[in-house]
N, C-alpha and C. Protein backbone atom coordinates (compact mmCIF):
# COMPACT_ATOMS: atom_id res chain seq x y z
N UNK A 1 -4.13 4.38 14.97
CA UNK A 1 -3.83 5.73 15.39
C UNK A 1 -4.89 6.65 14.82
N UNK A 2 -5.52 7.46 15.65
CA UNK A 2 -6.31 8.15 15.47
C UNK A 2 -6.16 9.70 15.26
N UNK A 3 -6.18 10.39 15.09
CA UNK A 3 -5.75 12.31 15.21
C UNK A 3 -7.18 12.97 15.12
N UNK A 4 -7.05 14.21 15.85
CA UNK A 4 -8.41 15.06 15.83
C UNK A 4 -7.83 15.81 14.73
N UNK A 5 -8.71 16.75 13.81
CA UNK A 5 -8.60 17.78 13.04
C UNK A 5 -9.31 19.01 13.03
N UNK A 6 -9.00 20.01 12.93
CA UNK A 6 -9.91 21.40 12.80
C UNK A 6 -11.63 21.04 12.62
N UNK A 7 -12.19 21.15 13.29
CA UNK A 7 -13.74 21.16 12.68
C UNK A 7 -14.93 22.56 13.72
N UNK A 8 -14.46 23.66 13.67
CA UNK A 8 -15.50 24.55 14.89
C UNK A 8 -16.85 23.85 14.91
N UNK A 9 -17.33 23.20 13.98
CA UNK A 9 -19.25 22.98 13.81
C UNK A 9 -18.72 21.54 14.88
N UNK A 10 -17.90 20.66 14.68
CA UNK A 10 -17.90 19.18 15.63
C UNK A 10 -17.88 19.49 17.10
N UNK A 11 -19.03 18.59 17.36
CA UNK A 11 -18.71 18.23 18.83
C UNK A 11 -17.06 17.40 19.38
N UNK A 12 -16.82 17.47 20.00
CA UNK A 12 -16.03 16.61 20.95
C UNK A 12 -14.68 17.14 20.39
N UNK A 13 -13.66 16.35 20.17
CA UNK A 13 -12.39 16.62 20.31
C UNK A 13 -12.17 17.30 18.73
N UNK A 14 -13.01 17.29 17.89
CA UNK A 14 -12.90 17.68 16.73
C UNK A 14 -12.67 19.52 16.56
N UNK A 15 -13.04 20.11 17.53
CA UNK A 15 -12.95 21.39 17.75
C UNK A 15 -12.20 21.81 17.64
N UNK A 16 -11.00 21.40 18.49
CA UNK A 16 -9.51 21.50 18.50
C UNK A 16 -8.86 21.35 17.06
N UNK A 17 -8.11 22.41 16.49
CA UNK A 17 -6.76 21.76 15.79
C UNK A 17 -5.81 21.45 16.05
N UNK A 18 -5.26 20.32 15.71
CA UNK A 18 -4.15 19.84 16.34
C UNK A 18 -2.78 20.45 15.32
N UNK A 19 -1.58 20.73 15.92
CA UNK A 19 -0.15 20.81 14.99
C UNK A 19 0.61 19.94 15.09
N UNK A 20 1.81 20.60 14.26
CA UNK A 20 2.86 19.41 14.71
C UNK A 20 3.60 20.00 16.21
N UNK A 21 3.35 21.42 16.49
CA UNK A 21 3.82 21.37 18.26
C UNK A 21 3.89 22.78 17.78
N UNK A 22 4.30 22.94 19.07
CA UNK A 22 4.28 24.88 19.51
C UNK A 22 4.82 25.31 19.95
N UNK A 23 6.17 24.63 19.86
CA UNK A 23 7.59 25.57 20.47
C UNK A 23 8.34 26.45 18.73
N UNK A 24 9.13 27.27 19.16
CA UNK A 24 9.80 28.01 17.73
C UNK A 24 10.46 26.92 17.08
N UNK A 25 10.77 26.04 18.13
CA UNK A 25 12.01 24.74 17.04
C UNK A 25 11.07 24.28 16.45
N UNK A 26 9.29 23.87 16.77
CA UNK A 26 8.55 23.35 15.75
C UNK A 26 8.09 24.03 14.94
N UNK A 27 8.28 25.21 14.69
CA UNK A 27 7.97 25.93 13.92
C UNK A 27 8.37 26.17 12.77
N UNK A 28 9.87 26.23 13.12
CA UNK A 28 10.92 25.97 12.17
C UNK A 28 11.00 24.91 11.39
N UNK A 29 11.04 23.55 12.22
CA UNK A 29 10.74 22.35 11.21
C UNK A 29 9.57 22.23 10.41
N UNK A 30 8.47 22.88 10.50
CA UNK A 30 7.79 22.64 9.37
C UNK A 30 8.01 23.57 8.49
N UNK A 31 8.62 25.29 8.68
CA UNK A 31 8.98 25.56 7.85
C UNK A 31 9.86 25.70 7.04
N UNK A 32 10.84 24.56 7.29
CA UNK A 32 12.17 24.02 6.40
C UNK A 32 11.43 22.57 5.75
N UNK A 33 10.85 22.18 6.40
CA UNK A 33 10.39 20.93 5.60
C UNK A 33 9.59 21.40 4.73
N UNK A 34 8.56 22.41 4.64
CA UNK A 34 7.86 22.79 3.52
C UNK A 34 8.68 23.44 2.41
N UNK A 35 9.82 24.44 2.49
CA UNK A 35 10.84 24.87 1.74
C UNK A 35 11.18 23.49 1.36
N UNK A 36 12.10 22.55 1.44
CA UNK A 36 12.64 21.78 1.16
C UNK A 36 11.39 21.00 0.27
N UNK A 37 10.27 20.92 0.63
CA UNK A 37 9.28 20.06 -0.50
C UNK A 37 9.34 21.23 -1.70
N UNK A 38 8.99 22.20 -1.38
CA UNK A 38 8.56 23.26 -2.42
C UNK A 38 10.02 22.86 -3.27
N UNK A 39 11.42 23.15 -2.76
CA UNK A 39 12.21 23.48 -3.81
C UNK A 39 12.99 21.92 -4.44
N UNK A 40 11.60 20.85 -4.17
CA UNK A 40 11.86 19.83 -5.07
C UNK A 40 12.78 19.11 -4.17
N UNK A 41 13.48 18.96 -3.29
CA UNK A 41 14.62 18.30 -2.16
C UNK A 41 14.09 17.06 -1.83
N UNK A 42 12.22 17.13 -1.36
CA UNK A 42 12.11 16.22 -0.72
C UNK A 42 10.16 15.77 -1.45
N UNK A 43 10.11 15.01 -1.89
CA UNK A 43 8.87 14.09 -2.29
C UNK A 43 7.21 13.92 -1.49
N UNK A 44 6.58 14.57 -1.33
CA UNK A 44 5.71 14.43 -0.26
C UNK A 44 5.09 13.01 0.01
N UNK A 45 5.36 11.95 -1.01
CA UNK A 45 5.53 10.20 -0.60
C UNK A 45 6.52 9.85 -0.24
N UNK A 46 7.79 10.15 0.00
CA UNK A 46 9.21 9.68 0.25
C UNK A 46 9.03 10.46 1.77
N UNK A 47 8.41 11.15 2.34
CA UNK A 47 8.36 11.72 3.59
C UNK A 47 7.06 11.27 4.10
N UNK A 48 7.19 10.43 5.62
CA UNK A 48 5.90 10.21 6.15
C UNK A 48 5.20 11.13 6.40
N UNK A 49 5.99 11.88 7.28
CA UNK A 49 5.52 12.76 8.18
C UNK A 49 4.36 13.82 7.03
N UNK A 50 5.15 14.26 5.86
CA UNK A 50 4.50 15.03 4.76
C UNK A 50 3.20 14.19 3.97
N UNK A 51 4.00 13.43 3.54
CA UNK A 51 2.88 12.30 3.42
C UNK A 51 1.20 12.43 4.34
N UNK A 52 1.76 11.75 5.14
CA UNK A 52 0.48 12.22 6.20
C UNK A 52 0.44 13.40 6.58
N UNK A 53 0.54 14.56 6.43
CA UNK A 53 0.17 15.72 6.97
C UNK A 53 -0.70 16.54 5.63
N UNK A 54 -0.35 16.03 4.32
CA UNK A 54 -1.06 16.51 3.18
C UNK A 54 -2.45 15.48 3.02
N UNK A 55 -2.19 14.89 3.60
CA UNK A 55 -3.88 13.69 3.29
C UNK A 55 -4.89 14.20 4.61
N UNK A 56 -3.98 14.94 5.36
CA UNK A 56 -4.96 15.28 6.75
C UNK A 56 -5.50 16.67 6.19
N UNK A 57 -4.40 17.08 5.77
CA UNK A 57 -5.16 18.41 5.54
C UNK A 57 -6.25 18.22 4.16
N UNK A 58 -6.62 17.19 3.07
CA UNK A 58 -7.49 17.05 2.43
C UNK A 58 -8.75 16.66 2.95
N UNK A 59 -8.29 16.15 3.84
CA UNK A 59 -9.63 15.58 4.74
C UNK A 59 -10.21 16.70 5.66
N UNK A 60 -9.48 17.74 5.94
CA UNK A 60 -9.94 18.83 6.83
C UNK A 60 -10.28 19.70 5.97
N UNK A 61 -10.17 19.63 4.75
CA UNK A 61 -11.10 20.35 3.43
C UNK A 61 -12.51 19.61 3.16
N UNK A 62 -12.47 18.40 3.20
CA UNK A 62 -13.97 18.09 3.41
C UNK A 62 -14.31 18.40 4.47
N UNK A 63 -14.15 18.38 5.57
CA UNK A 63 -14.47 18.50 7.04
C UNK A 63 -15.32 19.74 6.65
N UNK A 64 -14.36 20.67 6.30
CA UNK A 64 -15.06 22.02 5.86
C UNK A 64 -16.18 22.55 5.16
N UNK A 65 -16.29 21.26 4.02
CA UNK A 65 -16.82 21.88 2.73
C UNK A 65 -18.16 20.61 2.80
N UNK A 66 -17.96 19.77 3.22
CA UNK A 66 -19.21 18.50 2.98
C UNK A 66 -19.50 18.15 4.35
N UNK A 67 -19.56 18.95 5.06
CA UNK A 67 -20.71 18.48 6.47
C UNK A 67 -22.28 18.63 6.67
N UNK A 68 -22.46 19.25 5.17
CA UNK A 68 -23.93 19.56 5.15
C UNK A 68 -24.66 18.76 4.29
N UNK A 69 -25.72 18.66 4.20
CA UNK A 69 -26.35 17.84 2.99
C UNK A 69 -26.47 18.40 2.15
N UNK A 70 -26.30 18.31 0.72
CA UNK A 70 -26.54 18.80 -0.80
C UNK A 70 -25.03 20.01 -0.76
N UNK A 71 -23.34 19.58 -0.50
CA UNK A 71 -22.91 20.43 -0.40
C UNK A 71 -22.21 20.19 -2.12
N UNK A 72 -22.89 19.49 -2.72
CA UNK A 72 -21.92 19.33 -3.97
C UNK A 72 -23.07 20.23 -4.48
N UNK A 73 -24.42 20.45 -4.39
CA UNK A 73 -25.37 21.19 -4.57
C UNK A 73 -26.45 20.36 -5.83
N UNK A 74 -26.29 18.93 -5.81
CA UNK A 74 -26.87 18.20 -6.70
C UNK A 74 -27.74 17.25 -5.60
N UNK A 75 -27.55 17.47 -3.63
CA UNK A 75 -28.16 16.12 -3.44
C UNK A 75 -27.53 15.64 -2.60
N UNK A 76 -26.14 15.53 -2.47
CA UNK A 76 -25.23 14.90 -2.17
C UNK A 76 -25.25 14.52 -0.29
N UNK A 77 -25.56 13.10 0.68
CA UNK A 77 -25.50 13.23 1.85
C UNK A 77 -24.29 14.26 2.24
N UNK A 78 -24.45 14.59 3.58
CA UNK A 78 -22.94 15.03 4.23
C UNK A 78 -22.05 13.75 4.53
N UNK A 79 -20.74 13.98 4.61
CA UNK A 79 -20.09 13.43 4.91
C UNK A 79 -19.91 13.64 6.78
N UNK A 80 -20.23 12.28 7.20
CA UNK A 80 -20.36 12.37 8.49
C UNK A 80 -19.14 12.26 9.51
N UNK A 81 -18.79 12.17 10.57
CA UNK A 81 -17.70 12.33 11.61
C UNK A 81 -17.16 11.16 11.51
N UNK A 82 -18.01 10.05 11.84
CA UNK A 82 -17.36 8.87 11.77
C UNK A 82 -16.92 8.22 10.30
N UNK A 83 -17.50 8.61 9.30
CA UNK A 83 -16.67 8.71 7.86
C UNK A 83 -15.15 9.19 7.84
N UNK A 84 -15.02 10.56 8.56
CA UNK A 84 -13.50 11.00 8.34
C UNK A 84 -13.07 10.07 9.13
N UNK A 85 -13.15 9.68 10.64
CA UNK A 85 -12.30 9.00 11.46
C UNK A 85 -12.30 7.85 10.73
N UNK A 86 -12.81 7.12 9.85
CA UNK A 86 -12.39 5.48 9.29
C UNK A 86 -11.96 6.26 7.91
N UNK A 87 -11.86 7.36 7.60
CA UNK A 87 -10.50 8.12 6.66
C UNK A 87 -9.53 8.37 7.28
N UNK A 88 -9.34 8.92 8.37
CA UNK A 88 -7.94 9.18 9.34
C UNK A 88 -7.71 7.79 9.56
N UNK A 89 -7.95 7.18 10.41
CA UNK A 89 -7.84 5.41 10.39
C UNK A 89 -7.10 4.89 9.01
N UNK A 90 -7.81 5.21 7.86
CA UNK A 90 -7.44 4.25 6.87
C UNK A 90 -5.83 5.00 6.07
N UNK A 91 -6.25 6.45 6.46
CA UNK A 91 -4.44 7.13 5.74
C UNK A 91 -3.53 6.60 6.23
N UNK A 92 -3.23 5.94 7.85
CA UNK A 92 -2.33 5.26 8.87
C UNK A 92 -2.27 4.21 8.31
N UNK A 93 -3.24 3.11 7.63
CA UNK A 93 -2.85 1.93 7.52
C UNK A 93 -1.91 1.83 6.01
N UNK A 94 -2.35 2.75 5.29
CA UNK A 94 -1.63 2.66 3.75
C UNK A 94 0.00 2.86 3.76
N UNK A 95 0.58 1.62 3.11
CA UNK A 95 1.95 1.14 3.27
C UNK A 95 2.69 2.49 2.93
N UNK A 96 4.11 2.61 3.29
CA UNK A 96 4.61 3.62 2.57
C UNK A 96 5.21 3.13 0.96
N UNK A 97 5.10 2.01 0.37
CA UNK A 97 5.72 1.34 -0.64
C UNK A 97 4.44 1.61 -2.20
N UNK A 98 3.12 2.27 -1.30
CA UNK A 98 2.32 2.80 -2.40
C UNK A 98 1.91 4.31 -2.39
N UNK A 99 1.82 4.96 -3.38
CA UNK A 99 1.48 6.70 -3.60
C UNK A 99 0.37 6.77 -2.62
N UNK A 100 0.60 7.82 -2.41
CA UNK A 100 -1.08 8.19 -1.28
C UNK A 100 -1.85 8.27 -2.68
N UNK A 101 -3.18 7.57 -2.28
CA UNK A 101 -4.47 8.41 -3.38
C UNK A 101 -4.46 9.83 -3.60
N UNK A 102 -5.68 9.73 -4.18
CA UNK A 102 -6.33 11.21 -4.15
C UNK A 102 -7.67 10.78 -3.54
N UNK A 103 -7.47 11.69 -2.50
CA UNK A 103 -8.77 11.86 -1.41
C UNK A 103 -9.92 12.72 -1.72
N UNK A 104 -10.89 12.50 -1.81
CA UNK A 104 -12.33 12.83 -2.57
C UNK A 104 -13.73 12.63 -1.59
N UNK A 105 -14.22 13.59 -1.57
CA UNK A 105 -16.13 13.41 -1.19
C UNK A 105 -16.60 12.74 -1.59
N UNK A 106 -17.66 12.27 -1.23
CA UNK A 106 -18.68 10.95 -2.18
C UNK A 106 -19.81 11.48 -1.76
N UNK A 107 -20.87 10.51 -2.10
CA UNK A 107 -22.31 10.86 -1.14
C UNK A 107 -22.10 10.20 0.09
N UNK A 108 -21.88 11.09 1.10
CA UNK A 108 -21.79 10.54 2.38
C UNK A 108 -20.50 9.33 2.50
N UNK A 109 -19.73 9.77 1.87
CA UNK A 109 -18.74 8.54 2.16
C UNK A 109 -16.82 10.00 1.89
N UNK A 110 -15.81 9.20 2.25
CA UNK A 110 -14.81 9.70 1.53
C UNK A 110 -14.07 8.85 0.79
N UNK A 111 -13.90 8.76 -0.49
CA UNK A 111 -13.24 8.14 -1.31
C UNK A 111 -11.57 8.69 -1.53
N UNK A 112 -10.37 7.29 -2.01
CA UNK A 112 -9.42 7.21 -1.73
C UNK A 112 -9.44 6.25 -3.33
N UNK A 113 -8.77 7.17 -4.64
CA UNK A 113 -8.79 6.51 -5.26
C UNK A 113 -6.99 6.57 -5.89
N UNK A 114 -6.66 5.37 -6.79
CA UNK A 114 -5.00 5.41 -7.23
C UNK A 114 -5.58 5.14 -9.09
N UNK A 115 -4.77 5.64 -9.41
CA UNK A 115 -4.86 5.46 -11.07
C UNK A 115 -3.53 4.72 -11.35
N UNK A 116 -3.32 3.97 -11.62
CA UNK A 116 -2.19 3.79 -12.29
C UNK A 116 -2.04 3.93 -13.71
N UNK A 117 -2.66 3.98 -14.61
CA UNK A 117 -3.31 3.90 -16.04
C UNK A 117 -4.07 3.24 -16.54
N UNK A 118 -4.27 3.34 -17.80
CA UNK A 118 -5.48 2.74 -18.54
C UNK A 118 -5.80 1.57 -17.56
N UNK A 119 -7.04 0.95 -17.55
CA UNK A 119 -7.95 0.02 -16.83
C UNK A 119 -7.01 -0.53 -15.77
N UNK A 120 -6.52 0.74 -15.09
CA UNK A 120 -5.63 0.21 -13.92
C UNK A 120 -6.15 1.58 -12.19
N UNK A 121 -7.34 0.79 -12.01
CA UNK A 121 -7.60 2.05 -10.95
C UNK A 121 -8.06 1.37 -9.65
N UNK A 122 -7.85 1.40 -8.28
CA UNK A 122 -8.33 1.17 -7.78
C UNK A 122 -9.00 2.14 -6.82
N UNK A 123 -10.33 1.86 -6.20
CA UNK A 123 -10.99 2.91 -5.08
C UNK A 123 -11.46 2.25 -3.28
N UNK A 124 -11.37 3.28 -2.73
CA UNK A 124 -11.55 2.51 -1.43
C UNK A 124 -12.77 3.55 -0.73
N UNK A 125 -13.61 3.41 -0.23
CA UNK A 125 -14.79 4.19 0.29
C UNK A 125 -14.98 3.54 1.43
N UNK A 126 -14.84 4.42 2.49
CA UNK A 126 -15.18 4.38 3.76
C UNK A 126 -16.24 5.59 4.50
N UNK A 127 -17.19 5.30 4.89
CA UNK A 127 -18.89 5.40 4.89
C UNK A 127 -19.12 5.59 6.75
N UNK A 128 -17.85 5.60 7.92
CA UNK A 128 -17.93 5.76 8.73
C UNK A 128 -18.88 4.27 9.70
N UNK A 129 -18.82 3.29 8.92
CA UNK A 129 -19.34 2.18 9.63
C UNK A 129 -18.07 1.10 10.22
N UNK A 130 -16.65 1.54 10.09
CA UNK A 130 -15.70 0.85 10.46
C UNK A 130 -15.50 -0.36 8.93
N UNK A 131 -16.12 -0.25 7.67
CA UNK A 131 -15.91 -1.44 7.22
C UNK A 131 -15.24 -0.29 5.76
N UNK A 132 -14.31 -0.76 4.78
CA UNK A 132 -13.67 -0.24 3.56
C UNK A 132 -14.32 -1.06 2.47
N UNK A 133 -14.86 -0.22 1.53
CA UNK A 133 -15.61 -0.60 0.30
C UNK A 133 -15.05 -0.17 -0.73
N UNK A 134 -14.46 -1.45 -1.53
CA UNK A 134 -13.09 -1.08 -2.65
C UNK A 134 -14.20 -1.73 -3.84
N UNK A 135 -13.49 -1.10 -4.65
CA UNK A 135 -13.38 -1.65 -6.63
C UNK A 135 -12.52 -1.34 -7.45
N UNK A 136 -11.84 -2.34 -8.00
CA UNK A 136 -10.53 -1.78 -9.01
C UNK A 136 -10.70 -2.56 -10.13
N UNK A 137 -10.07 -1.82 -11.14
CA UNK A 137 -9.92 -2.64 -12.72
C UNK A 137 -8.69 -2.71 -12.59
N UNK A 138 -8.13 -3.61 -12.98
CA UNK A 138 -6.79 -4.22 -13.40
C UNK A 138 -6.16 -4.86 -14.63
N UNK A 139 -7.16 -3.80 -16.03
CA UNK A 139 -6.90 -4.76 -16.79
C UNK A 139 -8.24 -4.82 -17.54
N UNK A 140 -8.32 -4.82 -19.33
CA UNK A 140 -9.45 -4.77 -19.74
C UNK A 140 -10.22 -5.97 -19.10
N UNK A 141 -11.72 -6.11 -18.58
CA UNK A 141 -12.86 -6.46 -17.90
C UNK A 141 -11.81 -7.43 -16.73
N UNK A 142 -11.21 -7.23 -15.86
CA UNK A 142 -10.42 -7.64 -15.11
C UNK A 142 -10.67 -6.87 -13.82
N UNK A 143 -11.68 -6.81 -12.93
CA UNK A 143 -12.56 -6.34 -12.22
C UNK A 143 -12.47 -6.93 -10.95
N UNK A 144 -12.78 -6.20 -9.42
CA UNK A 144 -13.00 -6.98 -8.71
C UNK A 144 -13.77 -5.61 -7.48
N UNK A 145 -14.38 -6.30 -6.61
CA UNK A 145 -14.99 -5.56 -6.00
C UNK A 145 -15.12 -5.95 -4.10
N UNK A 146 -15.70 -5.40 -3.53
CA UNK A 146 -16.12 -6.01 -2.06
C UNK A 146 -15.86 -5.26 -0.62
N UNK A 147 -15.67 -5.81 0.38
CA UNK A 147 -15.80 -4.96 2.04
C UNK A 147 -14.70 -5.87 2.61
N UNK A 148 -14.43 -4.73 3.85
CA UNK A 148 -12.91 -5.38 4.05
C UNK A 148 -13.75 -4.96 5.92
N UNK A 149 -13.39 -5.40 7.07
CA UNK A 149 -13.32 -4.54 8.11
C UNK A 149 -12.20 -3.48 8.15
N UNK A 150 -12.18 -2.60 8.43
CA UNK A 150 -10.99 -1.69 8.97
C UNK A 150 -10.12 -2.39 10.37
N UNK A 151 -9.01 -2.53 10.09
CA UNK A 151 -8.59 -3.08 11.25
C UNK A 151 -7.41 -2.50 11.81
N UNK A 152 -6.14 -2.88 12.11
CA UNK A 152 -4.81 -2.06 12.85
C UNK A 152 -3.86 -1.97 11.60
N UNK A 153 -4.52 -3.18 10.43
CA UNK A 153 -3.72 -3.23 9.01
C UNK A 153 -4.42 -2.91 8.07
N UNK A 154 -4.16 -2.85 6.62
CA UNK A 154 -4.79 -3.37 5.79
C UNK A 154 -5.18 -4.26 5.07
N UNK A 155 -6.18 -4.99 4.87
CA UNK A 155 -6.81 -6.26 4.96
C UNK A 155 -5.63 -6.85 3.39
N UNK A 156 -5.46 -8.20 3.80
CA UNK A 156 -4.20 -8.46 2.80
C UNK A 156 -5.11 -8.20 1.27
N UNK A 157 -6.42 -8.66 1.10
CA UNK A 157 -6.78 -8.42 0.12
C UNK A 157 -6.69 -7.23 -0.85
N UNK A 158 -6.76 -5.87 0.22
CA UNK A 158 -6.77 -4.92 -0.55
C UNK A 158 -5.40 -4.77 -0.97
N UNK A 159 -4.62 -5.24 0.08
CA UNK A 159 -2.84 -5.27 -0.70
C UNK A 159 -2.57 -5.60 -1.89
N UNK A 160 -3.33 -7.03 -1.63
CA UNK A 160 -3.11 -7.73 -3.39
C UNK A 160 -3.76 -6.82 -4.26
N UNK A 161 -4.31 -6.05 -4.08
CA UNK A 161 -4.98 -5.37 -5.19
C UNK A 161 -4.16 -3.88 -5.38
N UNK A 162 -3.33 -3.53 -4.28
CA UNK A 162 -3.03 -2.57 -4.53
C UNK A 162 -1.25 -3.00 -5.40
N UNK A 163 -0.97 -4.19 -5.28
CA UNK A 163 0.34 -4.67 -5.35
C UNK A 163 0.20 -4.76 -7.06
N UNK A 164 -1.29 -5.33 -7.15
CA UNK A 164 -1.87 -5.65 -9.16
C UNK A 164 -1.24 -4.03 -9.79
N UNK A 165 -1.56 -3.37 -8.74
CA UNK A 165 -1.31 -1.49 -9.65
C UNK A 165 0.16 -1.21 -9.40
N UNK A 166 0.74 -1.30 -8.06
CA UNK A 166 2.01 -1.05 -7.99
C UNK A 166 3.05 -2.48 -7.84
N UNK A 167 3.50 -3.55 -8.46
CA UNK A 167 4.06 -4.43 -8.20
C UNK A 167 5.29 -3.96 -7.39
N UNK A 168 5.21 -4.92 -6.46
CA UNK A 168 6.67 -4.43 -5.44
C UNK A 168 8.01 -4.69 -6.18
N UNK A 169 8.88 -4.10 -6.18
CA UNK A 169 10.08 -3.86 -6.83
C UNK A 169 11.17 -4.95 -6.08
N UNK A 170 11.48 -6.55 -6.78
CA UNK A 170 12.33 -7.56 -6.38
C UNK A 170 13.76 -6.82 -6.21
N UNK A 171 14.52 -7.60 -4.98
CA UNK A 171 15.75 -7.27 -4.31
C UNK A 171 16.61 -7.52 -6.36
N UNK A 172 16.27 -8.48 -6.39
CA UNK A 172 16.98 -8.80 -8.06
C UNK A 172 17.01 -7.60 -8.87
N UNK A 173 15.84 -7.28 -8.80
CA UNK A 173 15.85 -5.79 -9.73
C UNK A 173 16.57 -4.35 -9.70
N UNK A 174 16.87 -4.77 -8.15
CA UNK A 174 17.53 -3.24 -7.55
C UNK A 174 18.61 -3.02 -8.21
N UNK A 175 19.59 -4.73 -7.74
CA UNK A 175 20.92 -5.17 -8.29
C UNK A 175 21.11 -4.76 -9.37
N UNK A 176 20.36 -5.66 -10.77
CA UNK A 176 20.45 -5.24 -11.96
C UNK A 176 20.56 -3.77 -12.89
N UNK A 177 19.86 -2.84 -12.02
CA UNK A 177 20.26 -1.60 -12.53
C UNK A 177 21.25 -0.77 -12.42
């Protein structure tokens, strides 16, 4: 699944911003769903829809801010069109059973990184060539690195790596508490 986002400088469908719709009833739902996040009700990971609508709008802050070259002002490539779309691409594939990252500029790339704590981090960089370029520590010198294609999932590898930071929570465990 793909989505356009705000961009006036993009060619093609990027021009356009897209919403969640444009009748008053949609209007309303986002502004009860944003009340309801604000007054703590509802989790912006426990909600897809929020979920994904706060990682789009980080990405339509780079859109904004890193389409030029040297916009970190040290050098830095722009972050190119087909970079965000294998970032829009890659926010769709991330399970709902892990935290969204924190979404970040790179040189010419957008990075998607998770902390879990001490030597527990993993990162994912996508560079607009269709392929995801991860590295995570898991653990003092417990390291791993490499390229995944982007595909309709996420490549099981990066799962296992994201599963090392968040272990999935056994049906046994639910019981017990």
């Amino acid at each position: 699944m793909t989505l356009a986002i705000a961009c006036p400088q993009c060619p093609g469908p990027y021009k356009y911003a897209n919403s969640p719709g444009v009748s008053d009833e949609a209007e309303i739902i986002v502004l009860k769903t944003k009340e309801a996040q604000q007054s703590g009700l509802m989790l912006a990971d426990d909600n897809p829809a929020i979920r994904y609508q706060t990682a789009i709008e980080k990405l339509t802050d780079i859109v904004k801010e890193c389409m030029d070259d040297d916009w970190d002002g040290l050098g830095a490539a722009a972050v190119s069109y087909e970079a965000i779309e294998d970032a829009i691409d890659l926010v769709t594939l991330i399970p709902m059973q892990y935290p969204m990252p924190e979404i970040f500029p790179e040189d010419g790339e957008v990075t998607f990184g998770w902390n879990a704590g001490r030597y527990k981090k993993f990162l994912i960089s996508v560079r607009g060539d269709g392929f995801a370029y991860y590295n995570g520590i898991f653990g003092f010198k417990n390291t791993d690195f490499g390229m995944k294609k982007l595909r309709d999932k996420l490549d099981p590898e990066i799962i296992r790596h994201l599963d090392r930071l968040y272990p999935p929570v056994e049906e046994n465990d639910n019981q017990a508490a």
